[in-house]
PDB file of N, CA and C in Angstrom:
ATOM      1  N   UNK A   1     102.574 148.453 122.060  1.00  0.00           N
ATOM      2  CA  UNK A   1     101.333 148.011 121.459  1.00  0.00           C
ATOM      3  C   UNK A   1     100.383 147.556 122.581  1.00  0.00           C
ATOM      4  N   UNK A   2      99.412 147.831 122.520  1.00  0.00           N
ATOM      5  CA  UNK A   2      98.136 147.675 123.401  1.00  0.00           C
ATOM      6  C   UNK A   2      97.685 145.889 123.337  1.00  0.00           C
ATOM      7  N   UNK A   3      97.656 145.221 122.305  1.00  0.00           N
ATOM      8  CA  UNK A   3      97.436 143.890 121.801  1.00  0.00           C
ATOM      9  C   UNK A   3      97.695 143.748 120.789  1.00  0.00           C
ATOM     10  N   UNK A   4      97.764 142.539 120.489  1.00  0.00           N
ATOM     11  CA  UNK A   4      98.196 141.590 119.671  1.00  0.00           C
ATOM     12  C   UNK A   4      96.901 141.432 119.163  1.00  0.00           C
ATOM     13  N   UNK A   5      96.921 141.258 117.760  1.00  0.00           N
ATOM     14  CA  UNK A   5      96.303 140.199 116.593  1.00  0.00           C
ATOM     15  C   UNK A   5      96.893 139.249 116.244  1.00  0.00           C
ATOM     16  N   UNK A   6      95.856 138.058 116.558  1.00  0.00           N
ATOM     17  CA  UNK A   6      96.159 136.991 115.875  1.00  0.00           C
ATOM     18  C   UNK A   6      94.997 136.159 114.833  1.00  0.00           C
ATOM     19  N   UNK A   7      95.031 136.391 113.919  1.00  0.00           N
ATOM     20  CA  UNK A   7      93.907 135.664 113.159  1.00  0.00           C
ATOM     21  C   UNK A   7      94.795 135.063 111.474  1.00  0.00           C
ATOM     22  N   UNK A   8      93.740 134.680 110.516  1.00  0.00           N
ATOM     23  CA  UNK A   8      94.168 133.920 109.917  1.00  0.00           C
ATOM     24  C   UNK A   8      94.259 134.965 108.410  1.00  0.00           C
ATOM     25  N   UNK A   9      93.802 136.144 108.586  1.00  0.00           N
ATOM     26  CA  UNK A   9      94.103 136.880 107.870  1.00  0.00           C
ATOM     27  C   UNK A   9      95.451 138.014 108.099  1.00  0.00           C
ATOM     28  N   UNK A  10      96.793 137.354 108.067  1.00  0.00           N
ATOM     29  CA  UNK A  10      97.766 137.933 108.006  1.00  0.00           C
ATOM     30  C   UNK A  10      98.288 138.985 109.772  1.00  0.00           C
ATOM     31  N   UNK A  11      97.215 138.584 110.844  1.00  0.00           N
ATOM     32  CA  UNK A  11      97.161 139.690 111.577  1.00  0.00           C
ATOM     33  C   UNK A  11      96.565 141.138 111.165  1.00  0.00           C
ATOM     34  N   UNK A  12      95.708 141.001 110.099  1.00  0.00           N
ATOM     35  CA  UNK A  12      94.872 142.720 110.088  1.00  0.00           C
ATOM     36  C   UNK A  12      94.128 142.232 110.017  1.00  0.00           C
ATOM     37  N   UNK A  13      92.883 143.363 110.257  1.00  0.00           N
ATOM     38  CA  UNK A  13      91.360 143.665 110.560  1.00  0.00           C
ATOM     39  C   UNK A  13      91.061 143.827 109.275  1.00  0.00           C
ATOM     40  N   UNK A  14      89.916 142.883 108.960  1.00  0.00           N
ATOM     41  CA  UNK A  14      89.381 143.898 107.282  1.00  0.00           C
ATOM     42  C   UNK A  14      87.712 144.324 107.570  1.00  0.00           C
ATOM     43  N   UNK A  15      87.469 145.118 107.247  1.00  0.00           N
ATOM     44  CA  UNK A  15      85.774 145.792 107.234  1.00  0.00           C
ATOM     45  C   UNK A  15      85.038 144.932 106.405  1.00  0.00           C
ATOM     46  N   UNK A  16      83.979 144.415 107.179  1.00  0.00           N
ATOM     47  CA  UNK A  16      83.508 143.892 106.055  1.00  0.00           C
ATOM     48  C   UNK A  16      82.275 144.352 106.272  1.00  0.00           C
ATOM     49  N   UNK A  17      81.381 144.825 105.359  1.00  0.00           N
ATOM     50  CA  UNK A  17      79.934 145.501 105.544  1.00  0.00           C
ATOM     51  C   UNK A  17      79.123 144.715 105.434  1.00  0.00           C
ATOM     52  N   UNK A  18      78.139 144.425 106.791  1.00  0.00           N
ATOM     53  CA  UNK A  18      76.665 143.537 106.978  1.00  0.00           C
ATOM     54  C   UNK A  18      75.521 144.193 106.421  1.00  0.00           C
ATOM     55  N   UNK A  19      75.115 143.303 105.585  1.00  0.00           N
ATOM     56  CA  UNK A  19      74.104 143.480 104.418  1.00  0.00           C
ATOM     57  C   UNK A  19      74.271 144.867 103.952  1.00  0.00           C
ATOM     58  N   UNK A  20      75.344 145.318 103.257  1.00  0.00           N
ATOM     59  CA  UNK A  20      75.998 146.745 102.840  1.00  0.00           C
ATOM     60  C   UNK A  20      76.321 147.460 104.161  1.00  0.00           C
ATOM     61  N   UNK A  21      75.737 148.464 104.482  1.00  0.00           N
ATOM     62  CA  UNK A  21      75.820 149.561 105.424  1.00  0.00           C
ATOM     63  C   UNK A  21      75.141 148.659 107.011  1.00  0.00           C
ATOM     64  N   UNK A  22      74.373 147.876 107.238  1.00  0.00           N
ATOM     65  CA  UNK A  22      74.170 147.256 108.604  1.00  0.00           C
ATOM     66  C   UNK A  22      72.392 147.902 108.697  1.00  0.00           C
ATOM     67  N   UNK A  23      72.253 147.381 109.633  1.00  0.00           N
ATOM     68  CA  UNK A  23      70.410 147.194 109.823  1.00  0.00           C
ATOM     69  C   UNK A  23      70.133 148.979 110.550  1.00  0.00           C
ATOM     70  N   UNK A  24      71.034 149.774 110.995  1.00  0.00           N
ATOM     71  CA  UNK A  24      71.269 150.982 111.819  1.00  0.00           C
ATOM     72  C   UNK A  24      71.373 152.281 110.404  1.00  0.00           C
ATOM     73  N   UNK A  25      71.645 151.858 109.692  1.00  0.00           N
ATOM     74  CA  UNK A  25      72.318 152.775 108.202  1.00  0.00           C
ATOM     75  C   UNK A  25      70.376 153.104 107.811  1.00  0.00           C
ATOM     76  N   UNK A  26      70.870 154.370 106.261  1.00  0.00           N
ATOM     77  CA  UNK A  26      69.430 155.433 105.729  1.00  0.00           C
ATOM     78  C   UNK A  26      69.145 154.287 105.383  1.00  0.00           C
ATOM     79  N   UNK A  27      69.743 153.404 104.544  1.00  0.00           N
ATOM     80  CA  UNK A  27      69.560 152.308 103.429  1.00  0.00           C
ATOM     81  C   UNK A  27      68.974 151.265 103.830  1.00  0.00           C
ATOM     82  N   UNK A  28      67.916 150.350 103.715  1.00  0.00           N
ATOM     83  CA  UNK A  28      67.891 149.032 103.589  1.00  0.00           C
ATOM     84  C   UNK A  28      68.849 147.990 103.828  1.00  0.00           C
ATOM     85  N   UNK A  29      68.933 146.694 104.255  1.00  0.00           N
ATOM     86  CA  UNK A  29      69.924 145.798 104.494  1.00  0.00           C
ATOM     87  C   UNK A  29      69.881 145.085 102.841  1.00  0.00           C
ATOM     88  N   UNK A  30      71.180 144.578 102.449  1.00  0.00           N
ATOM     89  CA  UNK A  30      71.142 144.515 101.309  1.00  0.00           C
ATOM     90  C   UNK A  30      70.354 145.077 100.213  1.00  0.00           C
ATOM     91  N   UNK A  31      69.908 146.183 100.024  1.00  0.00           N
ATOM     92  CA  UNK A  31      69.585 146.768  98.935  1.00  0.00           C
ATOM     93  C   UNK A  31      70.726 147.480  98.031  1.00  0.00           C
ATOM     94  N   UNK A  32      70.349 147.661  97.056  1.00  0.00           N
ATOM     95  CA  UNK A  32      71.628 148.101  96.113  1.00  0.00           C
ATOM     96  C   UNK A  32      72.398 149.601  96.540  1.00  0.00           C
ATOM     97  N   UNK A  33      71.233 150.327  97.306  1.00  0.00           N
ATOM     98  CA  UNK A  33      72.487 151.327  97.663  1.00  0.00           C
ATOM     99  C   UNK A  33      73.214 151.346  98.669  1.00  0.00           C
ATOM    100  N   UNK A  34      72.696 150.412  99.732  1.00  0.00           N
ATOM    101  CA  UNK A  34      73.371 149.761 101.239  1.00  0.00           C
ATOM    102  C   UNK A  34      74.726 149.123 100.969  1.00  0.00           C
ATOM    103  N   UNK A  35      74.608 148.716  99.454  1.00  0.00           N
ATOM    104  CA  UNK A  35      75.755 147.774  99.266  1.00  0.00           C
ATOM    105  C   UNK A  35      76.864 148.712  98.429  1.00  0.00           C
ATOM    106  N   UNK A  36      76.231 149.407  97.881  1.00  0.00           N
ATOM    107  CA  UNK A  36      76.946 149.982  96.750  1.00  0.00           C
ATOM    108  C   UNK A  36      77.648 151.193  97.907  1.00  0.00           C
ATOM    109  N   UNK A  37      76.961 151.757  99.275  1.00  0.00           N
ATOM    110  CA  UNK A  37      77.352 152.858  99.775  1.00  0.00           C
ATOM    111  C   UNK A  37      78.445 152.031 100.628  1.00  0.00           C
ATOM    112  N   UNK A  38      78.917 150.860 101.492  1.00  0.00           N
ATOM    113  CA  UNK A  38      79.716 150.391 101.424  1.00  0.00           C
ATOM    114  C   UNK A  38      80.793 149.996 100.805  1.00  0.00           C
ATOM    115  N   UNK A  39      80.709 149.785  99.967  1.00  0.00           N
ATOM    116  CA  UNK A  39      81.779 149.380  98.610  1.00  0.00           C
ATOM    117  C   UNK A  39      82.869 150.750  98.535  1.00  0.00           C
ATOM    118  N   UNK A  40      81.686 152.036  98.153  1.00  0.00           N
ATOM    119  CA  UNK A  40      82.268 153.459  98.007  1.00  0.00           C
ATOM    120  C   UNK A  40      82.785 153.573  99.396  1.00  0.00           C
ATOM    121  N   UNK A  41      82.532 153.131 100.450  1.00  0.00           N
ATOM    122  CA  UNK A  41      83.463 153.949 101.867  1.00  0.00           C
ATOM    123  C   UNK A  41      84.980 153.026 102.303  1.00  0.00           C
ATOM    124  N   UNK A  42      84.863 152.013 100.683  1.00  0.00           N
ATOM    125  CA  UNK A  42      85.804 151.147 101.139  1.00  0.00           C
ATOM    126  C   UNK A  42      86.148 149.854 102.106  1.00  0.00           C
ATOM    127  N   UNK A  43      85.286 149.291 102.289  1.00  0.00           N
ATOM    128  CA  UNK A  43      85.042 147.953 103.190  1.00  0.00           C
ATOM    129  C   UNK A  43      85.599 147.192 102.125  1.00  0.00           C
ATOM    130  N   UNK A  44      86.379 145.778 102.624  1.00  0.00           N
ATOM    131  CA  UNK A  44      86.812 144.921 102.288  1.00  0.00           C
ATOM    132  C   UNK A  44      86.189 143.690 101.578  1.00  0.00           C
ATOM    133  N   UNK A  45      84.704 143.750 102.287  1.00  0.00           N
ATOM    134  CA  UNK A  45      83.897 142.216 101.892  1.00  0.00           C
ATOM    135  C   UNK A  45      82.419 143.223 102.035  1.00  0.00           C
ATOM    136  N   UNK A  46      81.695 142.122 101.573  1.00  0.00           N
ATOM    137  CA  UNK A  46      80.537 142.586 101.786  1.00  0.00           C
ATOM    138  C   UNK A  46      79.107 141.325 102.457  1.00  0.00           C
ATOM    139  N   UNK A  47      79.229 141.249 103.647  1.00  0.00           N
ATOM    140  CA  UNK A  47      77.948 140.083 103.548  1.00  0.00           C
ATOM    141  C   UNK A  47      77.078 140.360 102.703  1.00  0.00           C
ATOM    142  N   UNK A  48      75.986 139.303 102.483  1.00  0.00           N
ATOM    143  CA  UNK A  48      74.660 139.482 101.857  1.00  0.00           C
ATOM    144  C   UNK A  48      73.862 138.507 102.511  1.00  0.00           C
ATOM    145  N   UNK A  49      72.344 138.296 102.069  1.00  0.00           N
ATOM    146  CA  UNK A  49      71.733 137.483 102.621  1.00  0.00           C
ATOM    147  C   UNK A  49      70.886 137.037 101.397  1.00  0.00           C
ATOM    148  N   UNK A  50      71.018 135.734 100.699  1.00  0.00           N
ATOM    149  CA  UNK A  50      70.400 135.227  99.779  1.00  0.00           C
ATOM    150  C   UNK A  50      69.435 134.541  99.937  1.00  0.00           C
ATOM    151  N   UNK A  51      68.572 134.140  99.227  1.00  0.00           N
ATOM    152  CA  UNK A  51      67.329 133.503  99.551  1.00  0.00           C
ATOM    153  C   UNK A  51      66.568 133.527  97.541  1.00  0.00           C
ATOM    154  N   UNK A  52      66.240 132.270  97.593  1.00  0.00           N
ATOM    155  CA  UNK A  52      65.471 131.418  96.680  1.00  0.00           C
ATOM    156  C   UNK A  52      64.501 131.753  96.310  1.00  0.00           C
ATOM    157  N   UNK A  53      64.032 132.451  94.870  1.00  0.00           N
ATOM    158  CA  UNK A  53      62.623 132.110  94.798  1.00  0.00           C
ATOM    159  C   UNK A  53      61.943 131.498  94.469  1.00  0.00           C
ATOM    160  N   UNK A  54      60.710 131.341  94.096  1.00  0.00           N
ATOM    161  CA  UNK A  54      59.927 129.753  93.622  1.00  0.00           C
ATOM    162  C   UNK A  54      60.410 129.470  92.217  1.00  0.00           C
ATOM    163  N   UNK A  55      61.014 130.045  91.663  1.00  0.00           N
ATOM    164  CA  UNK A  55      61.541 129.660  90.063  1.00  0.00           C
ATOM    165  C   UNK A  55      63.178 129.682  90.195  1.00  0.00           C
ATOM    166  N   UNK A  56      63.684 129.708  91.214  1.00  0.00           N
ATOM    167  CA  UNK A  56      65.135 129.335  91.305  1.00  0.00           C
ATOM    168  C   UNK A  56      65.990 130.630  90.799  1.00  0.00           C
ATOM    169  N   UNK A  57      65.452 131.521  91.360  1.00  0.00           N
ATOM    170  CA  UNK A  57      66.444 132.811  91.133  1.00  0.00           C
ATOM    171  C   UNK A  57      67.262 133.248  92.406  1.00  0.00           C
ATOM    172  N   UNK A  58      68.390 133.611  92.276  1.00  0.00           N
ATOM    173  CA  UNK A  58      68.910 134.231  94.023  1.00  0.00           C
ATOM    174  C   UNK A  58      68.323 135.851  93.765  1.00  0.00           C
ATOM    175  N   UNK A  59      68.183 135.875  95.099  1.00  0.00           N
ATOM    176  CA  UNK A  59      67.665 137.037  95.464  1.00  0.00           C
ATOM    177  C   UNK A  59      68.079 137.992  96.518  1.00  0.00           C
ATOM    178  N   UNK A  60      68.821 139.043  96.738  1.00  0.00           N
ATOM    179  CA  UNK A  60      69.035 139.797  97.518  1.00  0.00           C
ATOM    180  C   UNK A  60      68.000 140.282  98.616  1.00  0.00           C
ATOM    181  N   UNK A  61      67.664 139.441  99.981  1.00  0.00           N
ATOM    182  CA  UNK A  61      67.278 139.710 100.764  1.00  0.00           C
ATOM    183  C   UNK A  61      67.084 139.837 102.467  1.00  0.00           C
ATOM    184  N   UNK A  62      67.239 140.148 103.361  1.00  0.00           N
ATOM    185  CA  UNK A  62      67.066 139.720 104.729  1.00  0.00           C
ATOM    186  C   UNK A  62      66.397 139.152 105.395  1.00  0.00           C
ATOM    187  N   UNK A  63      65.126 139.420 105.693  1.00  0.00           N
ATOM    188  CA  UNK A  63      64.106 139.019 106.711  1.00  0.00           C
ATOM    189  C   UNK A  63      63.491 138.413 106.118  1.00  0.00           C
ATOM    190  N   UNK A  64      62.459 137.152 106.725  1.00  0.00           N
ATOM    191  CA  UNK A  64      61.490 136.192 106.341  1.00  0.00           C
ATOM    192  C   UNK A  64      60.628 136.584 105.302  1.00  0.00           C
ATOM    193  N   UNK A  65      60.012 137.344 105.732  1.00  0.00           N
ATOM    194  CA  UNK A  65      58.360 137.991 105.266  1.00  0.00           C
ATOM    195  C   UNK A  65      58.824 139.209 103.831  1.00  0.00           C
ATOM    196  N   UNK A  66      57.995 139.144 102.649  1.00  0.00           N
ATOM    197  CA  UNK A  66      58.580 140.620 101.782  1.00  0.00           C
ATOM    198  C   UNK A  66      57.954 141.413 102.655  1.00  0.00           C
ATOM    199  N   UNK A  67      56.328 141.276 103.278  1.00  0.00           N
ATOM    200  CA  UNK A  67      55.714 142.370 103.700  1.00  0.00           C
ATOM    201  C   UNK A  67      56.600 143.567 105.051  1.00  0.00           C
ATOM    202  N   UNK A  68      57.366 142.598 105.540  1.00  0.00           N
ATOM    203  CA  UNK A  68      58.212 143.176 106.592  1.00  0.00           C
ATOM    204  C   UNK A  68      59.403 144.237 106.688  1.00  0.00           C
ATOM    205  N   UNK A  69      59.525 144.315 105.639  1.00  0.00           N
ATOM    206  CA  UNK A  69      60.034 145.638 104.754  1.00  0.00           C
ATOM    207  C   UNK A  69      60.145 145.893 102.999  1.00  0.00           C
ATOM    208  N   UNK A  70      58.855 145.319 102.741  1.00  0.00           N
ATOM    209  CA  UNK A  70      58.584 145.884 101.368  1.00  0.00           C
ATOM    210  C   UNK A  70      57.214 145.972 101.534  1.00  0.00           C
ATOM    211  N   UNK A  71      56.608 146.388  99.783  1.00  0.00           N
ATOM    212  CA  UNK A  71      55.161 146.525  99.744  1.00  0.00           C
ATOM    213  C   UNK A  71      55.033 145.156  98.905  1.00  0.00           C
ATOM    214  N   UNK A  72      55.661 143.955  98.855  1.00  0.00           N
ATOM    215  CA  UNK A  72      55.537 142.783  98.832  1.00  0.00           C
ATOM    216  C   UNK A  72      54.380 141.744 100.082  1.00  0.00           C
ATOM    217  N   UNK A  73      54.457 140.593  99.338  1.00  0.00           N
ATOM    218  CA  UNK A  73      53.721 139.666 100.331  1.00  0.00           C
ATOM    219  C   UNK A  73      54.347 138.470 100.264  1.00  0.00           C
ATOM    220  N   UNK A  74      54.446 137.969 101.548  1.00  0.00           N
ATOM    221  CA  UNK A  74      54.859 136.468 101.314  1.00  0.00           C
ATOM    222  C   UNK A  74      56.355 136.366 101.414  1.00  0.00           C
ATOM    223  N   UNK A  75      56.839 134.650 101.310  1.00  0.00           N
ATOM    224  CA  UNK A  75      58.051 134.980 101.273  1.00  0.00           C
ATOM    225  C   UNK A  75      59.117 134.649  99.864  1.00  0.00           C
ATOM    226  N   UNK A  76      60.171 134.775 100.076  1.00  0.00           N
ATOM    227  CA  UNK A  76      61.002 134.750  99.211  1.00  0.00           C
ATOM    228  C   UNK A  76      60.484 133.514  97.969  1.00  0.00           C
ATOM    229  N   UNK A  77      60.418 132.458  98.614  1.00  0.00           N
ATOM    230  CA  UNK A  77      60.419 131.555  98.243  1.00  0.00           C
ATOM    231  C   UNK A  77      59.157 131.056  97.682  1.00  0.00           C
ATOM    232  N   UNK A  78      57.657 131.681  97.725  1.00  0.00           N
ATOM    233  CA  UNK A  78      56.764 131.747  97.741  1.00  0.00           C
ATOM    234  C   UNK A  78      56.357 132.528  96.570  1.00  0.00           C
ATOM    235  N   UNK A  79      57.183 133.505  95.553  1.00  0.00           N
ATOM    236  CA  UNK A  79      57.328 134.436  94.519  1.00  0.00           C
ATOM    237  C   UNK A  79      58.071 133.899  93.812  1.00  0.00           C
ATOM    238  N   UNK A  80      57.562 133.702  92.262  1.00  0.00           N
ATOM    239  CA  UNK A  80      58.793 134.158  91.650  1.00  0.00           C
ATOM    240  C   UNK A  80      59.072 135.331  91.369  1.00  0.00           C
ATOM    241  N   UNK A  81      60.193 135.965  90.705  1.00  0.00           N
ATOM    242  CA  UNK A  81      61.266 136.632  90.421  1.00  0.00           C
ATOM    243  C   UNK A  81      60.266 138.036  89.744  1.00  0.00           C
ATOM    244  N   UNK A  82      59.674 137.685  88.871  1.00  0.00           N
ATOM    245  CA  UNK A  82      59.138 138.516  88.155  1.00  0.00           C
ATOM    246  C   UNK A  82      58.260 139.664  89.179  1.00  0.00           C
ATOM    247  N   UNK A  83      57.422 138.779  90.462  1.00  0.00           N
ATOM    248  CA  UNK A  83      56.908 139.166  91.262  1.00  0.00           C
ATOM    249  C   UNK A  83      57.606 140.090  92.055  1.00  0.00           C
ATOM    250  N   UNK A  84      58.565 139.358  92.820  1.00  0.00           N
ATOM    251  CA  UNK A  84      59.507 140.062  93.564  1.00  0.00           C
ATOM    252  C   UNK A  84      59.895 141.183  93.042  1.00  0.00           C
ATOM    253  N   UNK A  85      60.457 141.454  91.874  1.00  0.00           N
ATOM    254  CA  UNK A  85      61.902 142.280  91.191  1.00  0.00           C
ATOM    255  C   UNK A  85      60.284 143.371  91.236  1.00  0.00           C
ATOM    256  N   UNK A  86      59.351 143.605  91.347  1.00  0.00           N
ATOM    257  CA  UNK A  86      58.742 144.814  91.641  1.00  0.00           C
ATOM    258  C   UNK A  86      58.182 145.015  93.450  1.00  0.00           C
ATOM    259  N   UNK A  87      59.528 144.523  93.991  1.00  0.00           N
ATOM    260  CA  UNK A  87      58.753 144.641  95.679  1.00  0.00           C
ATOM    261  C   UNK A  87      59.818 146.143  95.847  1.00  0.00           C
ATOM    262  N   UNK A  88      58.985 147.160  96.415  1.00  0.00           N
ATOM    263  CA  UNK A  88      59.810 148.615  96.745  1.00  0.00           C
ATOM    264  C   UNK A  88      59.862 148.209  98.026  1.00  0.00           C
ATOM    265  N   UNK A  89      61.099 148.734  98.644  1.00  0.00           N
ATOM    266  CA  UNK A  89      61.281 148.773 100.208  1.00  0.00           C
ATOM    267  C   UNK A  89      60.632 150.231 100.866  1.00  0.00           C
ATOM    268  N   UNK A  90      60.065 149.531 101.670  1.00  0.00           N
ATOM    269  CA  UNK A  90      59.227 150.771 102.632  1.00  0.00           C
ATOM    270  C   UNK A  90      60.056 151.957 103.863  1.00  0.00           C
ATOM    271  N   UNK A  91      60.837 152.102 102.932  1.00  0.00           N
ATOM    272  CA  UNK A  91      62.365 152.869 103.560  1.00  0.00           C
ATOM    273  C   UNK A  91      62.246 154.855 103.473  1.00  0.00           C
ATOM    274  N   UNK A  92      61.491 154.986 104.324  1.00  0.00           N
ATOM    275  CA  UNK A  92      61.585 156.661 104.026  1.00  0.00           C
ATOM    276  C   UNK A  92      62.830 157.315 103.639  1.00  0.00           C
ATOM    277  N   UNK A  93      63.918 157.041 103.517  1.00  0.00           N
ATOM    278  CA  UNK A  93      64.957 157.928 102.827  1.00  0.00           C
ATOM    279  C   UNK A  93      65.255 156.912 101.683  1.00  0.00           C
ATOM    280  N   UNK A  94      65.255 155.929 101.334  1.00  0.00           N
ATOM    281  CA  UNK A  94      65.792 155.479 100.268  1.00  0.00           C
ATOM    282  C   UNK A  94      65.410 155.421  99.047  1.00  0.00           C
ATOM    283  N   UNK A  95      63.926 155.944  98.748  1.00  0.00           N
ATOM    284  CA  UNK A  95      63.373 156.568  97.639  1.00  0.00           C
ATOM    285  C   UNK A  95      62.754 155.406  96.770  1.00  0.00           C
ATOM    286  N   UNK A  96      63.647 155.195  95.399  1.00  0.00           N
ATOM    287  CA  UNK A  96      63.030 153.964  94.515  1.00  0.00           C
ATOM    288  C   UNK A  96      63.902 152.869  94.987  1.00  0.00           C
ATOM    289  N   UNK A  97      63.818 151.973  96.113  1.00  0.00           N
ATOM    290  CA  UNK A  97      64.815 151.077  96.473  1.00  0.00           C
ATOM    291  C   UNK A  97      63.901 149.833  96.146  1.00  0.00           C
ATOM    292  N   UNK A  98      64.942 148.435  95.190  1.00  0.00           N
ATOM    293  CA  UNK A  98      63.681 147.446  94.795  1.00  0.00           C
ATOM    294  C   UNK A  98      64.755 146.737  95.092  1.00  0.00           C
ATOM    295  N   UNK A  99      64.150 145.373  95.700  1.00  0.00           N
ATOM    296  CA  UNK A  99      64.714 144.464  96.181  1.00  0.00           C
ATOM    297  C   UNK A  99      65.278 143.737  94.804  1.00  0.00           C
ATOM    298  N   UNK A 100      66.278 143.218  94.903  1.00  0.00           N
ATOM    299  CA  UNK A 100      67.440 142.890  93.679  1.00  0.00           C
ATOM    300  C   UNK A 100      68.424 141.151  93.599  1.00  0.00           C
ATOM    301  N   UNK A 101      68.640 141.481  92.462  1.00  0.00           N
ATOM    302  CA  UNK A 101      69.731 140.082  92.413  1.00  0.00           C
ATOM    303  C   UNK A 101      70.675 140.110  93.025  1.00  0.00           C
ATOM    304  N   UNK A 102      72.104 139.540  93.352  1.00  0.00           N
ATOM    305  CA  UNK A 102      73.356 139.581  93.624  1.00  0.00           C
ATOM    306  C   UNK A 102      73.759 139.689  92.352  1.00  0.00           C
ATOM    307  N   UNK A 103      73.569 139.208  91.154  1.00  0.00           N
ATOM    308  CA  UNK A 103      74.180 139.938  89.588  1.00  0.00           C
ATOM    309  C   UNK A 103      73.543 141.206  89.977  1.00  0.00           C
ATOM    310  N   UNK A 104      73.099 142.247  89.762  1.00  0.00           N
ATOM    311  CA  UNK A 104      72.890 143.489  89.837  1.00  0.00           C
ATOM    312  C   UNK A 104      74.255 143.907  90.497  1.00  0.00           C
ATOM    313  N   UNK A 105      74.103 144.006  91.971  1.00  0.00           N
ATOM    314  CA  UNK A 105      75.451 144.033  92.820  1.00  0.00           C
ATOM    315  C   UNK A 105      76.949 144.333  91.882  1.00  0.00           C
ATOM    316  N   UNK A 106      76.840 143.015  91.530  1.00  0.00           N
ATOM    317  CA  UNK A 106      78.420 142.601  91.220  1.00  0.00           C
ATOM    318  C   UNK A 106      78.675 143.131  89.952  1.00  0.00           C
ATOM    319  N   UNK A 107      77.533 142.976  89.118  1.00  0.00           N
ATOM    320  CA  UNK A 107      77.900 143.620  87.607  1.00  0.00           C
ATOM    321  C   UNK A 107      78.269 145.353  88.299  1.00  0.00           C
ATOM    322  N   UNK A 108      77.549 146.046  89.104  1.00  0.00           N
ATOM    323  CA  UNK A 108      78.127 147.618  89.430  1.00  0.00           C
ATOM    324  C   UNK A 108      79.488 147.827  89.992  1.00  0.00           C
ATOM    325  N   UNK A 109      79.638 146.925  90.387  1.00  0.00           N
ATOM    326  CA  UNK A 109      80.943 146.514  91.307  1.00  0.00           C
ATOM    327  C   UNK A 109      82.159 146.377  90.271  1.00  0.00           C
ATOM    328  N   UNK A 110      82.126 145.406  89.354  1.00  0.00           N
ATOM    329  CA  UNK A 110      82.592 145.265  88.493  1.00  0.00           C
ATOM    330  C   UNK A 110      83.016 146.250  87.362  1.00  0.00           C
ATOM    331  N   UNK A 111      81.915 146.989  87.177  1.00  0.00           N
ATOM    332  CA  UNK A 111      81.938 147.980  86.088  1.00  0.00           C
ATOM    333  C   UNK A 111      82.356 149.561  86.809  1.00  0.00           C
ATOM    334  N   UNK A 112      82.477 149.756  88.104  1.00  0.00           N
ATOM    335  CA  UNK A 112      83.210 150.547  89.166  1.00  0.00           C
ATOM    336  C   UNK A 112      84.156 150.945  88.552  1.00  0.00           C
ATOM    337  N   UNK A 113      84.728 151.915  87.744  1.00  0.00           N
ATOM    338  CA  UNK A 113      86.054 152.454  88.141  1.00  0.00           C
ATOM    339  C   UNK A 113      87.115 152.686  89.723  1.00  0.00           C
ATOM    340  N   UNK A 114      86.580 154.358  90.073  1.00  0.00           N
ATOM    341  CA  UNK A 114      86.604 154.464  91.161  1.00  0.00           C
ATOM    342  C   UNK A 114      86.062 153.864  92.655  1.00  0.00           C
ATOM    343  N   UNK A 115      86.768 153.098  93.636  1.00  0.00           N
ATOM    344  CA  UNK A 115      86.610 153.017  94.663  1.00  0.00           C
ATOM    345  C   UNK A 115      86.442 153.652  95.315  1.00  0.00           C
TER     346      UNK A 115
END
């Protein structure tokens, strides 16, 4: 053996996918198909990045600003929900991608048959 593992998960490695597929992937960072295209390649965990909006909803998002990768304005926290849940990400391959809940996520996850 080349090295040793030692960690607190049993000695194995588990995948865990940053904001679904990672900031390098077609997809958006946490958007629903970043997360959902992780899930399908089999990763173990999934980070996310949550953030508040002005009416106390969680919200599936990364960066400060909506304008900074949506056709949103402002920030998270600065919108409510109603506002947000119509911000499209400005993602040339990802088509109708709208910034989302973590229930969205988990209810697909959940309702998943196949892995």
């Amino acid at each position: 053996m080349l090295w040793e593992i030692s960690n607190l998960s049993n000695n194995k490695i588990a995948v865990v996918g940053h904001g679904g597929m990672g900031s390098k992937h077609r997809y958006p960072m946490n958007s629903f198909s970043s997360l959902m295209y992780s899930v399908d390649a089999g990763v173990q965990g999934v980070e996310m990045d949550l953030r508040m909006s002005a009416d106390s909803v969680l919200v599936l998002y990364h960066n400060e600003t909506l304008e900074s990768m949506t056709n949103g304005k402002g920030t998270i926290r600065e919108n409510n929900w109603e506002t947000i849940s119509t911000c499209k990400y400005r993602d040339l391959f990802s088509g109708e991608e709208y910034v989302i809940r973590p229930q969205t996520f988990i209810t697909a996850v959940k309702t998943q048959t196949v892995f």
